[in-house]
N, C-alpha and C. Protein backbone atom coordinates (compact mmCIF):
# COMPACT_ATOMS: atom_id res chain seq x y z
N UNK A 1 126.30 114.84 43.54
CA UNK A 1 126.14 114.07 44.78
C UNK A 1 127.48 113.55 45.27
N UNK A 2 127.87 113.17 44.29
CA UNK A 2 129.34 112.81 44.63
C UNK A 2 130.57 113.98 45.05
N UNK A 3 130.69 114.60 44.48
CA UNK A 3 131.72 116.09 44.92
C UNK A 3 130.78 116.35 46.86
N UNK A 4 129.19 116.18 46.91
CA UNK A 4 129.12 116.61 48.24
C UNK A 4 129.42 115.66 49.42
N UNK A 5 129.35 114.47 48.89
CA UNK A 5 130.03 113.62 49.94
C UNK A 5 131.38 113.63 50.06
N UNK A 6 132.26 113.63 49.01
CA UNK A 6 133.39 113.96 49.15
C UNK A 6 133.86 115.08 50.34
N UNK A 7 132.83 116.40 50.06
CA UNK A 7 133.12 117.49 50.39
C UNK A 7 132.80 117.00 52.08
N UNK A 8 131.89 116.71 52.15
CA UNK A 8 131.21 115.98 53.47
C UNK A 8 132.42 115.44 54.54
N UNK A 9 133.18 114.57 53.91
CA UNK A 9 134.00 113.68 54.27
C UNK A 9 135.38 114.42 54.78
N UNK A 10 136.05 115.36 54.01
CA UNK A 10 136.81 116.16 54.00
C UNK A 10 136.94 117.36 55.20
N UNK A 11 135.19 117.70 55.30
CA UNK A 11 134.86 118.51 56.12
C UNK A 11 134.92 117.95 57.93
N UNK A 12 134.67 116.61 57.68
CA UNK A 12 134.78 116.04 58.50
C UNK A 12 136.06 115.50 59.20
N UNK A 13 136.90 115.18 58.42
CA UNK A 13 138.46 114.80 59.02
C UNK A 13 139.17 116.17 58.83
N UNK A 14 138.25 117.63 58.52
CA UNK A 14 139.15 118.37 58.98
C UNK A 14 138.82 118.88 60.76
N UNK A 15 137.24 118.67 60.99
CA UNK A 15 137.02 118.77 62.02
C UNK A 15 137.60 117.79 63.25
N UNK A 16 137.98 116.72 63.21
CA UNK A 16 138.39 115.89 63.67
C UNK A 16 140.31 116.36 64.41
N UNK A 17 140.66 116.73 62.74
CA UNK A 17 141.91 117.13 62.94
C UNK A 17 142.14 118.06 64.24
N UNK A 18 141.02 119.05 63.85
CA UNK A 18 141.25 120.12 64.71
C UNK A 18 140.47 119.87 66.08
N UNK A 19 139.66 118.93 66.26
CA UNK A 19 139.21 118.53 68.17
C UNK A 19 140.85 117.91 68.62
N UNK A 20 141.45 117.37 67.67
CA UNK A 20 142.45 116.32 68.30
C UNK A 20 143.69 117.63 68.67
N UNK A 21 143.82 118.32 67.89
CA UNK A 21 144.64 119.30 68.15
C UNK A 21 144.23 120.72 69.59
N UNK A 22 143.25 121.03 69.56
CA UNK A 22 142.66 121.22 70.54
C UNK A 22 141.78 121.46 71.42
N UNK A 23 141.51 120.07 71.37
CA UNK A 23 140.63 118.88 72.75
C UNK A 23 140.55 119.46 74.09
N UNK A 24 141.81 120.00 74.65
CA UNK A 24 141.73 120.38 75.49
C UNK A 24 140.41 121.83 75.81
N UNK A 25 140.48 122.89 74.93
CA UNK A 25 140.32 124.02 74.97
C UNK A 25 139.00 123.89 74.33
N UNK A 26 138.63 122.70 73.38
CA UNK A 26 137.61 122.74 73.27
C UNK A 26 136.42 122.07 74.06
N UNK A 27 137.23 121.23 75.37
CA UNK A 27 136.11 120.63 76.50
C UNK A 27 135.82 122.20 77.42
N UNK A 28 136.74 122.76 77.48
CA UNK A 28 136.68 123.83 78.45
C UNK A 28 136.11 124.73 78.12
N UNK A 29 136.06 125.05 76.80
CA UNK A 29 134.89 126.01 76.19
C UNK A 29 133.76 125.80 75.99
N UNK A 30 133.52 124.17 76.30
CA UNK A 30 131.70 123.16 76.01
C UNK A 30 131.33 123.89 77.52
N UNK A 31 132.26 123.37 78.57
CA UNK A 31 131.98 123.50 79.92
C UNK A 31 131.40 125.03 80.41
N UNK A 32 132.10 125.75 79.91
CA UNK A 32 131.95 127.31 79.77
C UNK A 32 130.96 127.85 79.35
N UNK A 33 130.54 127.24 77.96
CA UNK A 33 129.18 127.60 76.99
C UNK A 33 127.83 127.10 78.09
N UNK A 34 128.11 127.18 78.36
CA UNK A 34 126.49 126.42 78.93
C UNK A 34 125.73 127.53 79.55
N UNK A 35 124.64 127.80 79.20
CA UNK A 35 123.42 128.65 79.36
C UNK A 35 122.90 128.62 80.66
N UNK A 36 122.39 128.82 81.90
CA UNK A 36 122.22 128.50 82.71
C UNK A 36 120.35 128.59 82.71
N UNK A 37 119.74 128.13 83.46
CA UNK A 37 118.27 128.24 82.97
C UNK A 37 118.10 129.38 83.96
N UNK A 38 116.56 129.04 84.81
CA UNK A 38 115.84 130.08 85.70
C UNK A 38 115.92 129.81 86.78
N UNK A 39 116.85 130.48 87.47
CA UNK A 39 117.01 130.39 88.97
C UNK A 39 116.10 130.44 90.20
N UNK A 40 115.16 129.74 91.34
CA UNK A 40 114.25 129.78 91.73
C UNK A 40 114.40 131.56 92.61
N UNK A 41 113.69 132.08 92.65
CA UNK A 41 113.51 133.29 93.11
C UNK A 41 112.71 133.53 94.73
N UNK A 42 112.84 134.06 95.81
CA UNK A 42 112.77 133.67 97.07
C UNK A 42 112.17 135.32 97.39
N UNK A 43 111.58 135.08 98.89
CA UNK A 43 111.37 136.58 99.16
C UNK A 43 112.49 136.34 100.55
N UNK A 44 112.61 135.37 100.91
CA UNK A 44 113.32 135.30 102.22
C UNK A 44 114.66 134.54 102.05
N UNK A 45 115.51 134.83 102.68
CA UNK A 45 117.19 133.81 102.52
C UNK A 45 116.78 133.03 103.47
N UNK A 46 118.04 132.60 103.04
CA UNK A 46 118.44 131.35 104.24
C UNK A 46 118.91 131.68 105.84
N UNK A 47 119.64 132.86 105.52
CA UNK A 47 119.88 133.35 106.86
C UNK A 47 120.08 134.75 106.86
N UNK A 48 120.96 135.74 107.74
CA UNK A 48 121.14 136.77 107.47
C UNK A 48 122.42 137.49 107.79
N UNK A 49 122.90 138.48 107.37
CA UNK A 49 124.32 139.04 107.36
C UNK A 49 125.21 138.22 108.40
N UNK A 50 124.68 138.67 109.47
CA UNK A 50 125.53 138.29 111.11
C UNK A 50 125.52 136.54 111.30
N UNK A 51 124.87 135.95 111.11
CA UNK A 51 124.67 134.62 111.09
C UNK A 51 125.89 134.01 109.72
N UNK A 52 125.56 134.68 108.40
CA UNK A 52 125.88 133.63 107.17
C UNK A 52 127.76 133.29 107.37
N UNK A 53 128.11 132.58 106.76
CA UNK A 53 129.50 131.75 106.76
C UNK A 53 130.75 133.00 106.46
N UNK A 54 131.47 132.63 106.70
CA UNK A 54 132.50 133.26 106.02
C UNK A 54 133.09 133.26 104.75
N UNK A 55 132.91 134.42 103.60
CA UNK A 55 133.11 133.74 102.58
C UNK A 55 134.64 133.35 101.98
N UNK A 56 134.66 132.74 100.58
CA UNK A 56 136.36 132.55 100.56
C UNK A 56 136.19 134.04 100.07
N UNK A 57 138.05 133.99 100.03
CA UNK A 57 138.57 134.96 99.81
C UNK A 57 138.95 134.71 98.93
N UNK A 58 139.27 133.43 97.85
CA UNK A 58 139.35 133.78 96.49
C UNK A 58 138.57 133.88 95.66
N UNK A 59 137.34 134.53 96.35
CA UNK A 59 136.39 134.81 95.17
C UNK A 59 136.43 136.20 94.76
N UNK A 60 137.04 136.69 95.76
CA UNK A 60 137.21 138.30 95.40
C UNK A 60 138.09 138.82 94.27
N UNK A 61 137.79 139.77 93.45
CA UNK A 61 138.53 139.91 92.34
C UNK A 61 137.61 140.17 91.11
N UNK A 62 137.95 140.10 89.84
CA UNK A 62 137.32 140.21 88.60
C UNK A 62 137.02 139.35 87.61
N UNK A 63 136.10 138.43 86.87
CA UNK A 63 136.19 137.13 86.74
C UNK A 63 135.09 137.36 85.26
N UNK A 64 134.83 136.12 84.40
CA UNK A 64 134.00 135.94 82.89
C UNK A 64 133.51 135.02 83.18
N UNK A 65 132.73 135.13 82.15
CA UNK A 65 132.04 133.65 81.74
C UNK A 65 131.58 133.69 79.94
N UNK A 66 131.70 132.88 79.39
CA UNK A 66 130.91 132.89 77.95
C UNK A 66 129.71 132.23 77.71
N UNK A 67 129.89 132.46 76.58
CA UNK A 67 128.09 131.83 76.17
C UNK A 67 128.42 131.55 75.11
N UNK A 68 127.74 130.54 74.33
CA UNK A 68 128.13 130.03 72.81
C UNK A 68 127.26 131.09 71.52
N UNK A 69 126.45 131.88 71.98
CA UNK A 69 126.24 132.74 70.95
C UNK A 69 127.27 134.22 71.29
N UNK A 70 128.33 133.86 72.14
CA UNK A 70 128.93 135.32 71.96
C UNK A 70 128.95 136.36 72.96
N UNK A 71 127.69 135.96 73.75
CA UNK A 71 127.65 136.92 74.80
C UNK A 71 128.83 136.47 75.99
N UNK A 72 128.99 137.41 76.97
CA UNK A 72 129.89 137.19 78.26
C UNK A 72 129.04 137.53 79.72
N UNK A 73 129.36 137.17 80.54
CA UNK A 73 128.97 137.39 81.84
C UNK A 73 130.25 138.44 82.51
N UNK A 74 130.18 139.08 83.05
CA UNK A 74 131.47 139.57 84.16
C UNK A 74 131.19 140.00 85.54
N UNK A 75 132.23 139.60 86.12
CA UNK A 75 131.64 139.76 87.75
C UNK A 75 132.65 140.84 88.20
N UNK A 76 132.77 141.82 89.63
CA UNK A 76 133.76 142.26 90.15
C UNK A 76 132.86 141.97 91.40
N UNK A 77 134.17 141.45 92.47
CA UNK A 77 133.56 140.74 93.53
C UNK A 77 134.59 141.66 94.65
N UNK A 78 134.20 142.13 95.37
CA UNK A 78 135.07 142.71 96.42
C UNK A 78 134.18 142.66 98.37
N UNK A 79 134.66 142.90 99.02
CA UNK A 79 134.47 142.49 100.48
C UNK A 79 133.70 143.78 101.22
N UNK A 80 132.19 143.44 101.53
CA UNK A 80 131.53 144.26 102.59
C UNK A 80 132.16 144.15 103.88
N UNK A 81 131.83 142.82 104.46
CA UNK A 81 132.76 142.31 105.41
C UNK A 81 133.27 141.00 105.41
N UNK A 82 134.05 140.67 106.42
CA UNK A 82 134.65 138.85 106.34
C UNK A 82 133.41 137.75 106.04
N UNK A 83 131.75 138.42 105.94
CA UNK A 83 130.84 137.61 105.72
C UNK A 83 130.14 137.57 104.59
N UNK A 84 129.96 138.89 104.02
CA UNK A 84 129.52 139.88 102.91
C UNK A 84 130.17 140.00 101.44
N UNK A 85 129.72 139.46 100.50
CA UNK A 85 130.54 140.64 98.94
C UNK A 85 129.28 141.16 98.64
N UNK A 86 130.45 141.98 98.21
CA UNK A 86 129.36 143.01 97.06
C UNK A 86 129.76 142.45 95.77
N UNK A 87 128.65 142.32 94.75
CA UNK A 87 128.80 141.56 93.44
C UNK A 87 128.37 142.39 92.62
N UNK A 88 128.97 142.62 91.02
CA UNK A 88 128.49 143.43 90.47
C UNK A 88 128.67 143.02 89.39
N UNK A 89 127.81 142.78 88.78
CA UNK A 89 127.34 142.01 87.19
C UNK A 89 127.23 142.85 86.46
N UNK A 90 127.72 142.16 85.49
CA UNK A 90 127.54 142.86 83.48
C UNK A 90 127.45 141.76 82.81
N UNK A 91 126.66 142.10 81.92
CA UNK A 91 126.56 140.98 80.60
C UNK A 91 126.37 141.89 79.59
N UNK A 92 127.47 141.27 78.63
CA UNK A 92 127.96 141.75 77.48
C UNK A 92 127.17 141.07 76.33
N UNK A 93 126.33 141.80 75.46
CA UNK A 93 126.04 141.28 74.24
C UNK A 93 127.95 140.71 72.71
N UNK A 94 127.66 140.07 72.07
CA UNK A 94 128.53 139.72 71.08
C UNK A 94 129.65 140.54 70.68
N UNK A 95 128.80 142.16 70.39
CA UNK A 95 129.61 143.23 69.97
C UNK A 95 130.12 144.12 71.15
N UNK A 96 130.39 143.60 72.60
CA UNK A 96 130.85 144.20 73.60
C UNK A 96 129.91 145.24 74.00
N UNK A 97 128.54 145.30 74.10
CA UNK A 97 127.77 146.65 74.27
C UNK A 97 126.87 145.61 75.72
N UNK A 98 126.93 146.33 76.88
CA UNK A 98 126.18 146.50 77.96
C UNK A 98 124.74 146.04 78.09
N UNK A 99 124.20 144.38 78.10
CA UNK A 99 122.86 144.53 78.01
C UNK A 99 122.24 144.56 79.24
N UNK A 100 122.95 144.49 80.22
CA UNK A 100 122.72 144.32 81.82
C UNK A 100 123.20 144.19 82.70
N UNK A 101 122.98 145.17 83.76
CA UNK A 101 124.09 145.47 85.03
C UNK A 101 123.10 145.34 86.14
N UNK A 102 123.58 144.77 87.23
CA UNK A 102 123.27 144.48 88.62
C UNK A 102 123.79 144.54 89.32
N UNK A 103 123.70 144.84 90.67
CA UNK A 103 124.72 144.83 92.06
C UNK A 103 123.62 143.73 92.94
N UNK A 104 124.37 142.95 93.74
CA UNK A 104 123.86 142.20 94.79
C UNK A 104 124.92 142.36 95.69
N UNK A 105 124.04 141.66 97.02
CA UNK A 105 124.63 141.47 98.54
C UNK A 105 124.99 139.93 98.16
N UNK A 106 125.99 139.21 98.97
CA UNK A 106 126.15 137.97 98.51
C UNK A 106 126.64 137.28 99.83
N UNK A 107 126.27 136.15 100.78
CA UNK A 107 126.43 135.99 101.59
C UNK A 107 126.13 134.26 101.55
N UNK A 108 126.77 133.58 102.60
CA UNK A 108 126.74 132.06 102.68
C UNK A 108 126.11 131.41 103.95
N UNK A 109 125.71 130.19 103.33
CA UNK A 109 124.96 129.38 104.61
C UNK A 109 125.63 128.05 104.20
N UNK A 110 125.61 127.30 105.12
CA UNK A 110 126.31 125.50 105.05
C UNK A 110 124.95 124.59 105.44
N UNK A 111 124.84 124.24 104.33
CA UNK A 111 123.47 123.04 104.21
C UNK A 111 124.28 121.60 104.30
N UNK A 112 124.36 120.79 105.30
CA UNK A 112 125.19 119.92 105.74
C UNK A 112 126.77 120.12 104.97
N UNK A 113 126.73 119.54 103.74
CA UNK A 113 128.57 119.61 103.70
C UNK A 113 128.51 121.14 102.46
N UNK A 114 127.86 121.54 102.11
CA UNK A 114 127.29 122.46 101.00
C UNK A 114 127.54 123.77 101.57
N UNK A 115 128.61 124.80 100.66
CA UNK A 115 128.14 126.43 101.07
C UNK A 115 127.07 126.52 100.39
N UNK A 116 125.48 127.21 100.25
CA UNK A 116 125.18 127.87 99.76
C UNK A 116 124.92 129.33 99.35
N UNK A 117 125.11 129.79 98.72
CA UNK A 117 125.02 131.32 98.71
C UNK A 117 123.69 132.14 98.36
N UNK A 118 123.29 132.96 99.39
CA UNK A 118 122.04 133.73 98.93
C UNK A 118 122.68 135.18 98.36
N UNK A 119 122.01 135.07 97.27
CA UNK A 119 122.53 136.34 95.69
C UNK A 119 121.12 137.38 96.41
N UNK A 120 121.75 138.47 97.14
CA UNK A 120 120.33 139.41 97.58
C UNK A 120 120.17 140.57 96.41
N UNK A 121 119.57 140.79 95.91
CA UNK A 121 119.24 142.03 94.75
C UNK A 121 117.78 142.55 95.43
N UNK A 122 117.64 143.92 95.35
CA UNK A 122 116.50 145.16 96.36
C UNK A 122 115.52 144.44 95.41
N UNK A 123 115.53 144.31 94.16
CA UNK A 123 114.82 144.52 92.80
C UNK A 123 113.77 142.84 92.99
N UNK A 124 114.64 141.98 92.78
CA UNK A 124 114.08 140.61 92.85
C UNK A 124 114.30 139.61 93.87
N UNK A 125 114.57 140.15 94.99
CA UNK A 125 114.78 139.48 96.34
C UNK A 125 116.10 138.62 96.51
N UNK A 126 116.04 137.08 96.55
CA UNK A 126 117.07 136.04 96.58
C UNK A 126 117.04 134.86 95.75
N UNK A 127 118.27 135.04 95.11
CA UNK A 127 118.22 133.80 94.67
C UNK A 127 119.46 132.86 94.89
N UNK A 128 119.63 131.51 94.44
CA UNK A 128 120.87 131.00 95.36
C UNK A 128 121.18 129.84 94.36
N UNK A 129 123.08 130.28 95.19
CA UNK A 129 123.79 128.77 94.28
C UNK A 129 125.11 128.14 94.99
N UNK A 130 125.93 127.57 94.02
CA UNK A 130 126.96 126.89 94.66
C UNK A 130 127.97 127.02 93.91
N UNK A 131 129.21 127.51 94.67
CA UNK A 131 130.76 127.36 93.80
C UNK A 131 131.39 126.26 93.81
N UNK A 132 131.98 125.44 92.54
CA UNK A 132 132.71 124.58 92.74
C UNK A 132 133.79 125.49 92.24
N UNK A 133 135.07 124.38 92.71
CA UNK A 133 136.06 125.40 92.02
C UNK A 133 137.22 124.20 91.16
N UNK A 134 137.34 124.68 89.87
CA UNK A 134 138.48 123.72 89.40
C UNK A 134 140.14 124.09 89.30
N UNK A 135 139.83 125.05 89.58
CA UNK A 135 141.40 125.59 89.80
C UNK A 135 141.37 127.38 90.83
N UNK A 136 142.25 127.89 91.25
CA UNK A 136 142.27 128.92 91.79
C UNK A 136 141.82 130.01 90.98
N UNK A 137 142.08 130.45 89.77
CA UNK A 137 141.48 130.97 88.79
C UNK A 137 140.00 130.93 88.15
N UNK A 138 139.49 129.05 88.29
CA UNK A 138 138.63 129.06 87.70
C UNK A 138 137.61 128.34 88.51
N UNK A 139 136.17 129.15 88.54
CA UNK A 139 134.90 127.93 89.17
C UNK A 139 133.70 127.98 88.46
N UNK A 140 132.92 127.09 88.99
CA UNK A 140 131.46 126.72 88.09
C UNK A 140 130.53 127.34 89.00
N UNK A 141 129.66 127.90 88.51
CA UNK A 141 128.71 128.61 89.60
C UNK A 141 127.34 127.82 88.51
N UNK A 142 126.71 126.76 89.86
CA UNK A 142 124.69 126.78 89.50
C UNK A 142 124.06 127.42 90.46
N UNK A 143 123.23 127.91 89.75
CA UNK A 143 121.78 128.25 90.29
C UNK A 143 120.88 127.25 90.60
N UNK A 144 120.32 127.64 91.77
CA UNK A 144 118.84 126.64 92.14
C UNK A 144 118.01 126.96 91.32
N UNK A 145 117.64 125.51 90.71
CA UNK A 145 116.98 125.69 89.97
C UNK A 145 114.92 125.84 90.82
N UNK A 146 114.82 126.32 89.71
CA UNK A 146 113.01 126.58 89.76
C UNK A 146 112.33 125.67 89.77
N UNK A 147 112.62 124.73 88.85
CA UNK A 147 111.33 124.08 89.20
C UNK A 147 111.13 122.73 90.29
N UNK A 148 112.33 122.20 90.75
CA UNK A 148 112.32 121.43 91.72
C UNK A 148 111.87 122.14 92.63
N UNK A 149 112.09 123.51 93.17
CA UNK A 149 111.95 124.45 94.32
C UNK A 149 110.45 124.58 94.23
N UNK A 150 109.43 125.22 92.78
CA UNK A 150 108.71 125.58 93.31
C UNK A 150 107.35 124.24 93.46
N UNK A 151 108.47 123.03 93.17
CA UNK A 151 106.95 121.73 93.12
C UNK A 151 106.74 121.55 94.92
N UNK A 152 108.20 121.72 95.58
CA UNK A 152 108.37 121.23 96.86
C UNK A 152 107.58 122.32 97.94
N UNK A 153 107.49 123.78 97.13
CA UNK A 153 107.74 125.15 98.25
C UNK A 153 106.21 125.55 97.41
N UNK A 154 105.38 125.36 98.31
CA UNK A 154 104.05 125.87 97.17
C UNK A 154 103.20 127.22 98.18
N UNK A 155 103.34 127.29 99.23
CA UNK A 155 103.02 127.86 99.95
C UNK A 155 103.08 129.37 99.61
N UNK A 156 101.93 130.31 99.58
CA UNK A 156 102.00 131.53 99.34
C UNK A 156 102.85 132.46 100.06
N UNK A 157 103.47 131.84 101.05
CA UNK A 157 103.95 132.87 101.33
C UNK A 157 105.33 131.90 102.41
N UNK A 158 106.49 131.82 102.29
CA UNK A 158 107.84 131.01 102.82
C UNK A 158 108.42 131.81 103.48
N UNK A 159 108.37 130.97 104.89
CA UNK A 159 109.44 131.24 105.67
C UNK A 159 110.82 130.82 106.05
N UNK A 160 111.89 130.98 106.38
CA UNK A 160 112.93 130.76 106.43
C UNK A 160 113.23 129.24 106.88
N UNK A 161 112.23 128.97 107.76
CA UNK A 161 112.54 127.46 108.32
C UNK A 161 112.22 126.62 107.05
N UNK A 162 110.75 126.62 106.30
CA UNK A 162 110.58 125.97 105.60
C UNK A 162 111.62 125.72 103.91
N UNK A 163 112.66 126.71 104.04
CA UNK A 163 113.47 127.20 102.95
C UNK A 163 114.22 126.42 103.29
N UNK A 164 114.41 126.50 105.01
CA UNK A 164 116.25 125.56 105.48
C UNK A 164 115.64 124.30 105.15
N UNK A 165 114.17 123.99 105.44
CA UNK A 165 114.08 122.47 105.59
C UNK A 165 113.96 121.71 103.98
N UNK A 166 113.86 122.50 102.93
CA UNK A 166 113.67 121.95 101.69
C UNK A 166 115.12 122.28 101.37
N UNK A 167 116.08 122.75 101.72
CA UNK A 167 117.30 122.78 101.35
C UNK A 167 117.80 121.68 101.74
N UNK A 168 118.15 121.51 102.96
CA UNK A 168 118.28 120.23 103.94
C UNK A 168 118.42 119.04 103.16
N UNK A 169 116.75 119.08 102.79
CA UNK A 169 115.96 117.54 101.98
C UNK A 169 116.67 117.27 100.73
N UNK A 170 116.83 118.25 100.40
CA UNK A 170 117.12 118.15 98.95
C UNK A 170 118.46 118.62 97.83
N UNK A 171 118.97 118.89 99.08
CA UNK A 171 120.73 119.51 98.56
C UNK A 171 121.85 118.83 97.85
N UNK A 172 121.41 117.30 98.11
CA UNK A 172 121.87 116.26 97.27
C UNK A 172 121.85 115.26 96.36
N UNK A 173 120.66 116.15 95.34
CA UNK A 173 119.93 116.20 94.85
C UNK A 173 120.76 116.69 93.27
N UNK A 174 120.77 116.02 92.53
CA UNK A 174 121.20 116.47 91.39
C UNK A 174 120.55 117.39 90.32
N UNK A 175 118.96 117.30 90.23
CA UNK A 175 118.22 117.88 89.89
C UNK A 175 117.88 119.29 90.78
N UNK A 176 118.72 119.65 91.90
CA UNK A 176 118.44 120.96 92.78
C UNK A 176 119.20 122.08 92.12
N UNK A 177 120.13 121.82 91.62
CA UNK A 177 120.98 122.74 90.59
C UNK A 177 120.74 122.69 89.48
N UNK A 178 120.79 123.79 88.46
CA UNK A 178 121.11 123.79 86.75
C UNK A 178 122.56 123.61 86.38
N UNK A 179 122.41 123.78 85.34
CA UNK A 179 123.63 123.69 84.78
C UNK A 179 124.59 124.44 84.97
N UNK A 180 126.26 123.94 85.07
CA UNK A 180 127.32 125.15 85.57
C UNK A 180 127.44 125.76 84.58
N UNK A 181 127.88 127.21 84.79
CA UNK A 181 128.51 128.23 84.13
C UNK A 181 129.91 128.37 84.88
N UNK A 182 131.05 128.92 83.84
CA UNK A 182 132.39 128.37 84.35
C UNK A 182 132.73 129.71 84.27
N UNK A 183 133.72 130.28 85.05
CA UNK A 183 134.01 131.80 85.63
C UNK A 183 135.87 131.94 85.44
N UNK A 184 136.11 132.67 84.12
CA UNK A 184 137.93 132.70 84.27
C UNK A 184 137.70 133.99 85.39
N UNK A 185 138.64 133.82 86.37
CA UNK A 185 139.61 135.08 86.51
C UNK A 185 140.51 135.93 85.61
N UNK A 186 140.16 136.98 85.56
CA UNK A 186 140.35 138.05 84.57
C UNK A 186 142.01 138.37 84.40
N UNK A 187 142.52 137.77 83.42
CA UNK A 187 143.97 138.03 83.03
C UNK A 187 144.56 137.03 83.37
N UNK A 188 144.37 135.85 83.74
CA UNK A 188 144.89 134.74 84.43
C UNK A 188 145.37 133.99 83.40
N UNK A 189 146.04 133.03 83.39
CA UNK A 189 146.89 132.24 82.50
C UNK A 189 145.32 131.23 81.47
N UNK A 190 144.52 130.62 82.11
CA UNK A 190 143.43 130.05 82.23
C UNK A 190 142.71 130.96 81.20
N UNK A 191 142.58 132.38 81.40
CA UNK A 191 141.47 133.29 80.89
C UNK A 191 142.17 133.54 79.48
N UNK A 192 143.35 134.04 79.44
CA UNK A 192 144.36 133.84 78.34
C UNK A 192 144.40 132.73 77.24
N UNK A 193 144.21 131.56 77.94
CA UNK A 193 144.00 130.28 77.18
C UNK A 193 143.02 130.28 76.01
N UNK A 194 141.77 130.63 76.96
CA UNK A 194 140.78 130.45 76.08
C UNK A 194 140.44 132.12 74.89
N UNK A 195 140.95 133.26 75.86
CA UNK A 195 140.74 134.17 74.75
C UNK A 195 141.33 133.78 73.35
N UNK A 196 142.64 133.37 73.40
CA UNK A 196 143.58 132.54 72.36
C UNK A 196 142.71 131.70 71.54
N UNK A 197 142.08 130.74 72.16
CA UNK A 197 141.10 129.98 71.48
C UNK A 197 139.66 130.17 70.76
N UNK A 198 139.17 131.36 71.13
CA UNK A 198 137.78 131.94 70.70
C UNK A 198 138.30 132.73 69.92
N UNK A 199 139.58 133.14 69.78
CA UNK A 199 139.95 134.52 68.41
C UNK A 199 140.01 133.41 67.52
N UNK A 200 140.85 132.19 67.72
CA UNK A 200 141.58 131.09 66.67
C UNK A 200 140.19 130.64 65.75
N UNK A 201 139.28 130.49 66.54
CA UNK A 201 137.74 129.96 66.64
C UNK A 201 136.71 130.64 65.95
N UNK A 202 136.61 132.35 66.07
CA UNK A 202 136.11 133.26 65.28
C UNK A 202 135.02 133.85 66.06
N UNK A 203 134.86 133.28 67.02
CA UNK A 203 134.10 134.41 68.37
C UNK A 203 134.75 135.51 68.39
């Protein structure tokens, strides 16, 4: 009993040692890890091609995300038009093997101070979120979440007004989003950081 508390104790100021050493890389990898839940699923957007916002332009490019069991997200984001990306998803199981690929249309609407983005896929219609961004390299992308959407939107069948008007209501709303998932740009000083840190780490 005694050698395991010892051992206990030991184990513990070595963990300590190593948050204090690096704290940094390990908030950014908590921030990163986060799972995102079930995104509410739509048959109709918010608006449509010719209407939606202009999107940025530094979203275009090649970008990650992790997961704390190992898996990755990856995006390649490039320009339909000044309104339009084309998005094209992979998610990587642990051992780098392909568990799922998607292409979407990706387009923006402004819900008072808010871009939102409708994610169009042929397969499962729309679903929608929001970029924050913490550096030029790096942003947090949530999804609308489900279940606030579907207590408010019960109607068999939604139309676009009633979509703008529960967006409207409820966009500032902390519970309207899930949780962020955090996006390096691919080769970036930022993305570098943390690969450094998940080899050091044993991911």
């Amino acid at each position: 009993m005694v050698l395991i508390l010892l051992a206990n104790k030991l184990l513990i100021k070595m963990l300590i040692m190593i948050f204090n050493r690096f704290k940094f890389y390990v908030l950014t990898v908590f921030l990163a890890f986060v799972i995102v839940g079930c995104p509410y699923q739509s048959e109709v957007g918010l608006t449509d091609y010719e209407n939606a916002e202009k999107f940025e332009k530094n979203l275009l490019g090649e970008w990650v995300a992790f997961h704390e069991n190992g898996d990755r997200d990856e995006l390649t984001i490039s320009k339909l038009n000044t309104k339009v990306m084309d998005v094209r998803s992979k998610k990587f199981d642990a051992s780098g093997r392909v568990k799922e690929a998607n292409a979407y249309r990706v387009f923006g609407t402004k819900i008072k101070d808010v871009v939102v983005y409708n994610i169009e896929n042929k397969d499962i219609g729309f679903i929608f979120g929001k970029v924050n961004w913490e550096s030029k390299n790096v942003f947090n992308f949530q999804y609308v979440d489900e279940k606030l959407a579907t207590e408010k939107l019960t109607s068999d069948s939604i139309t676009q007004q009633e979509l703008t008007n529960f967006f409207t209501e409820n966009i500032t709303q902390e519970k309207m989003f899930d949780k962020s998932l955090e996006f390096y740009r691919k080769n970036s000083p930022e993305h570098e950081k943390i690969k450094v840190y998940l080899k050091k780490s044993g991911f």
